[in-house]
Protein backbone atom coordinates (compact mmCIF):
# COMPACT_ATOMS: atom_id res chain seq x y z
CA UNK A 1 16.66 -20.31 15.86
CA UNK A 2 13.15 -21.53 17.05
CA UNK A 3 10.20 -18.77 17.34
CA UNK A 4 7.02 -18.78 18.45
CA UNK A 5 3.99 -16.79 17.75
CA UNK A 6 2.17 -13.87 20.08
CA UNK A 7 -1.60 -14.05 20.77
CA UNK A 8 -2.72 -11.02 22.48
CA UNK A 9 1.37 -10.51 23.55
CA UNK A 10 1.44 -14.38 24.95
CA UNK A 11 4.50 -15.67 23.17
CA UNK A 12 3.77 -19.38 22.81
CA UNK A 13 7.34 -20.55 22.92
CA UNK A 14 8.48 -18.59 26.11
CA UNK A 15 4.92 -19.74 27.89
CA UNK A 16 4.34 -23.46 26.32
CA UNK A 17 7.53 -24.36 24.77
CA UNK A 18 5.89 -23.73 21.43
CA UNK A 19 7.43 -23.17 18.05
CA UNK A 20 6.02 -21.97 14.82
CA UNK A 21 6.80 -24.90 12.10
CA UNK A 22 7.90 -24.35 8.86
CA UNK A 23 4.38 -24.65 7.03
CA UNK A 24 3.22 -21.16 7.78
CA UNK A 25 1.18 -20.07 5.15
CA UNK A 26 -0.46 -16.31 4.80
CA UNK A 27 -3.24 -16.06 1.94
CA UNK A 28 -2.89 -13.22 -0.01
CA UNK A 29 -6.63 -11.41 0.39
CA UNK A 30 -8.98 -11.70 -2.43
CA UNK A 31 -10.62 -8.52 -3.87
CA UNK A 32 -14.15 -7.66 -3.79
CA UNK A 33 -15.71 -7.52 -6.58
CA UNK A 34 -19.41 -6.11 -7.96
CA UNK A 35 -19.79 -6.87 -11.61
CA UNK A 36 -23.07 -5.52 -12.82
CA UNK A 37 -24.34 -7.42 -16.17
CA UNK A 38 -24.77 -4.78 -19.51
CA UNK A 39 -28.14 -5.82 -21.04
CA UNK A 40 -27.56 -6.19 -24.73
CA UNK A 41 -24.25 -5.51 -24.31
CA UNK A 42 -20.97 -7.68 -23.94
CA UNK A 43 -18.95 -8.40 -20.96
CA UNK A 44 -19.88 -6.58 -17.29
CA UNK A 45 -19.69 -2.96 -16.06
CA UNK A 46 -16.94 -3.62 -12.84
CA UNK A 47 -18.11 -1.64 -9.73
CA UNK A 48 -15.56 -2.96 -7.49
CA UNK A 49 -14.01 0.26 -6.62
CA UNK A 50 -16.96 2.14 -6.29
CA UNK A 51 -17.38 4.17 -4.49
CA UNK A 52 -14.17 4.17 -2.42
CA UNK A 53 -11.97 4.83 -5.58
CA UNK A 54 -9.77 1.70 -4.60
CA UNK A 55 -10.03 -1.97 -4.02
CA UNK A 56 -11.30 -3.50 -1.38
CA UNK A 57 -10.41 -6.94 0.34
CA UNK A 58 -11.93 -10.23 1.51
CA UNK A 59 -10.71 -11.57 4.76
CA UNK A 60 -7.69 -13.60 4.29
CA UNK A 61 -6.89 -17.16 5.45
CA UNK A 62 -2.99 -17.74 7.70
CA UNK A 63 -2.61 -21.28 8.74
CA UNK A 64 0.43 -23.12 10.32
CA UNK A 65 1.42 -25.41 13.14
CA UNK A 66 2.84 -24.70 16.55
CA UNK A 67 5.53 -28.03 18.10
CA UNK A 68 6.54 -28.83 20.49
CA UNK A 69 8.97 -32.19 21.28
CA UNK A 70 6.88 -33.95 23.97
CA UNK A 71 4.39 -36.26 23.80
CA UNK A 72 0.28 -36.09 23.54
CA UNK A 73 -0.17 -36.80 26.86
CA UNK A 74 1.86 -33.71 28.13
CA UNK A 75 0.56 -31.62 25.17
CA UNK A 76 -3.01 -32.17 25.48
CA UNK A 77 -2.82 -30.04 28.27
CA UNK A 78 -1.47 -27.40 26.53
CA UNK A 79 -3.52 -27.37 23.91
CA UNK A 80 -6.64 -27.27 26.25
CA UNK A 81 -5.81 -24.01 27.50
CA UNK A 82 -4.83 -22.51 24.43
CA UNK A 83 -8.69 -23.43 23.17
CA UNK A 84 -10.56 -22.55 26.58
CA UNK A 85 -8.28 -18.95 26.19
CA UNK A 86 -8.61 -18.05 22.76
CA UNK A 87 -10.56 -20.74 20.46
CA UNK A 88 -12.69 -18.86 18.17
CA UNK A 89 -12.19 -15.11 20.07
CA UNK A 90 -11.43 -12.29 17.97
CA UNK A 91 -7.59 -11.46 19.04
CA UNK A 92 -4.17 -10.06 18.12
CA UNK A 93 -1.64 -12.33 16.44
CA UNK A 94 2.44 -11.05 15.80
CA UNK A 95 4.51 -13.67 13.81
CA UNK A 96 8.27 -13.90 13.85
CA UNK A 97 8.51 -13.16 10.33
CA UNK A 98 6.82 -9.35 10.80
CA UNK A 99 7.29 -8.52 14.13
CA UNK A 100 6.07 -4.22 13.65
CA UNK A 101 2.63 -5.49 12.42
CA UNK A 102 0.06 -7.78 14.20
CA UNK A 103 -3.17 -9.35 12.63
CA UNK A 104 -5.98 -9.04 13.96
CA UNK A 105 -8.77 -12.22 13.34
CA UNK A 106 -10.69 -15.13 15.19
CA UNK A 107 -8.29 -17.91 16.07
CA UNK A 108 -8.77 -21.99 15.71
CA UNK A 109 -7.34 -25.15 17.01
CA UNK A 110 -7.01 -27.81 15.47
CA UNK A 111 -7.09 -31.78 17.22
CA UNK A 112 -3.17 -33.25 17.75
CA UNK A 113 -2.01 -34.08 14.13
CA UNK A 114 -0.95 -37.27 14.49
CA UNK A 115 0.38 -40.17 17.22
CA UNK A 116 2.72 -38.47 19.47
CA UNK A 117 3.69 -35.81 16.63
CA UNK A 118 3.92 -32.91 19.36
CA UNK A 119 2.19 -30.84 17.01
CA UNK A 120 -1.31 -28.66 17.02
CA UNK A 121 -2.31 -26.80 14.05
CA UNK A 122 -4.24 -23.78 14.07
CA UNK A 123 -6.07 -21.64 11.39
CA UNK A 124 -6.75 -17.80 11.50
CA UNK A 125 -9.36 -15.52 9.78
CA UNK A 126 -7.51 -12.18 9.50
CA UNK A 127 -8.98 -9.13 8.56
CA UNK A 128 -6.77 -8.05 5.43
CA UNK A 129 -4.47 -5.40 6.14
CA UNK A 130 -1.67 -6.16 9.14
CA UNK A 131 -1.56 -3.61 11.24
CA UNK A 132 1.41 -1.78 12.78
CA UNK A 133 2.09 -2.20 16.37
CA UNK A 134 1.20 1.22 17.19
CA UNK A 135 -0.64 3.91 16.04
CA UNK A 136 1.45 6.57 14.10
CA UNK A 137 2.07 9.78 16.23
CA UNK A 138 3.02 12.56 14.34
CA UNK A 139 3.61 15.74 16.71
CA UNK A 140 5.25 19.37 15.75
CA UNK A 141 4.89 23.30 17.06
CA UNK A 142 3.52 25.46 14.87
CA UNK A 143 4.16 29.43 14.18
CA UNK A 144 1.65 31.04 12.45
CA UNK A 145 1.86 28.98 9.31
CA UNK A 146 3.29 25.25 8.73
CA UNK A 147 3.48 22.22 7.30
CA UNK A 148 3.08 18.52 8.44
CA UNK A 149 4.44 15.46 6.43
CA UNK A 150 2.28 12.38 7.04
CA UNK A 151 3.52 9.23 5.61
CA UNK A 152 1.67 6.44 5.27
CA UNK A 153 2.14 2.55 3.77
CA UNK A 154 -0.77 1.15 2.18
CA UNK A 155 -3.86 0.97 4.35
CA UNK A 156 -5.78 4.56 4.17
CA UNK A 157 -5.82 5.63 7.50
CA UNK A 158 -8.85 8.42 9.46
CA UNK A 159 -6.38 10.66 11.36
CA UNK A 160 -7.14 12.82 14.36
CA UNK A 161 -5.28 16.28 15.27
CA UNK A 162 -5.70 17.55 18.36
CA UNK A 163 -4.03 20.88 19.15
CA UNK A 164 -2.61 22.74 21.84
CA UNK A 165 -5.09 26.10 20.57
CA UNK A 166 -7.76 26.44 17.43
CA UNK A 167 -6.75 25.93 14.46
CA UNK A 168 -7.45 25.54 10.69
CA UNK A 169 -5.82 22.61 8.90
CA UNK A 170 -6.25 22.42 5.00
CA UNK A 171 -5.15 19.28 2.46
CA UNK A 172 -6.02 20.24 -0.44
CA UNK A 173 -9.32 21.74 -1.03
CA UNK A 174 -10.08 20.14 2.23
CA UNK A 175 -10.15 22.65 5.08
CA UNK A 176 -11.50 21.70 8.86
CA UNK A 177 -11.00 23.44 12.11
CA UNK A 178 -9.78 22.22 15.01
CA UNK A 179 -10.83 23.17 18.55
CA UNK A 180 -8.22 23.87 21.49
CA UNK A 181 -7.44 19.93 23.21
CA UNK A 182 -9.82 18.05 21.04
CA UNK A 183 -8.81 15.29 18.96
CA UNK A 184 -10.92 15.64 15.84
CA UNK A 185 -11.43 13.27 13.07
CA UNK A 186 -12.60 15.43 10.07
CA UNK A 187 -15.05 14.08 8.12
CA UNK A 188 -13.92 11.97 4.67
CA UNK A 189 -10.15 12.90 5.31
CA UNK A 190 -8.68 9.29 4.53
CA UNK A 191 -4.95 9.08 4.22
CA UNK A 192 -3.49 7.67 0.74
CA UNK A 193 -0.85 5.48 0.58
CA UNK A 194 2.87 7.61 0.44
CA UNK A 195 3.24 11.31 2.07
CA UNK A 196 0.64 14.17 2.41
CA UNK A 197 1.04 17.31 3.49
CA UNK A 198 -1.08 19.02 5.44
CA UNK A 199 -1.11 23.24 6.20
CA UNK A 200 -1.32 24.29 9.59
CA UNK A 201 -2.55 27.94 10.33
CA UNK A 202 -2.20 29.18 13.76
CA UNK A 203 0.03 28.68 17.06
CA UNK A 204 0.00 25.22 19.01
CA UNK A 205 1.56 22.40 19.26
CA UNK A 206 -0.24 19.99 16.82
CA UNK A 207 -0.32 16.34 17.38
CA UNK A 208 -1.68 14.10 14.44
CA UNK A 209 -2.30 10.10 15.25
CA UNK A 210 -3.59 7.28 12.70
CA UNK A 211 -3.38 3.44 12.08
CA UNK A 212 -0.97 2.44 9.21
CA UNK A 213 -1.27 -0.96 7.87
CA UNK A 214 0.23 -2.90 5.03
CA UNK A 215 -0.95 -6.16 2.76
């Protein structure tokens, strides 16, 4: 089965006749790294995961080549508007083989690859972490007292309640306090990777939204 690829929800095979080759290839991202040199001393004190507490990621490189079975002539075209819409713009790329996450990078065409090959390569620089199609929406009514199970995959994820009335919300020894119909983004709550549980206290119906992503 032949697929193409989606920039910014454009599938290229439905609107050019475009198919995604073989020869897709996604980078895995490199870390960051600060190693600071010991004076006197042997090897390097590594800094890379301050102060975060967890690695952090170089933009990655994907690369492949979209086909199609006509020749340059008719493809030129095509390949002209793909450049004059999205050659080097920042947008949103799905492939077939993770269609619940999207990249998100700046886009490049390359010239036709060859005589009559029906066949333009392109390059992408993605920011690291794919990103799920849609925000995570977490939303439950709360008596009194509750609890709400967040799970997330890998990227830490900023979420924001908003509630229905005031309330307090603790994780942890974390507590903030939510007004009535704000969404609120408490300061330094960042989401781990797996499930956290955050403690409700109050009545309303609690809503809690953030951006999971994945390497």
């Amino acid at each position: 089965m032949l697929y193409g690829v989606k920039i910014n929800g454009v599938d290229t095979l439905e609107q050019y006749g475009l198919c995604l080759l073989a020869d897709l290839k996604i980078e895995r991202p490199a870390v960051k790294e600060n190693l600071v040199s010991i004076p006197g001393g042997d090897g390097a004190l590594n800094l890379s995961n301050w102060p975060q507490g967890r690695p952090t990621y170089q933009e990655r490189a994907i690369t492949g080549t979209l086909f199609s079975g006509i020749s340059d002539v008719e493809l030129e075209p095509i390949r002209s508007e793909l450049c004059n819409l999205y050659q080097g713009h920042t947008v949103q790329l799905i492939l077939p083989n993770d269609t619940a996450h999207y990249w998100r990078g700046v886009i490049q065409f390359g010239a036709l690859s060859g005589y009559n090959s029906g066949s333009i390569p392109f390059s992408f620089r993605a920011y690291p972490w794919k990103l799920k199609l849609t925000q995570t929406t977490i939303t439950q009514e709360i008596t009194d007292t509750g609890e709400i199970v967040l799970s997330n995959e890998a990227r830490p994820a900023a979420p924001t309640i908003t509630a229905s009335a005031a309330v307090t919300v603790a994780w942890g020894d974390k507590i903030a306090a939510i007004p009535p119909e704000t969404p609120t983004t408490p300061t330094g709550w960042i989401l781990p990777a797996g499930e956290t549980t955050l403690t409700v206290t109050g009545t309303a119906v609690v809503t809690v939204t953030y951006q999971e992503g994945s390497l």
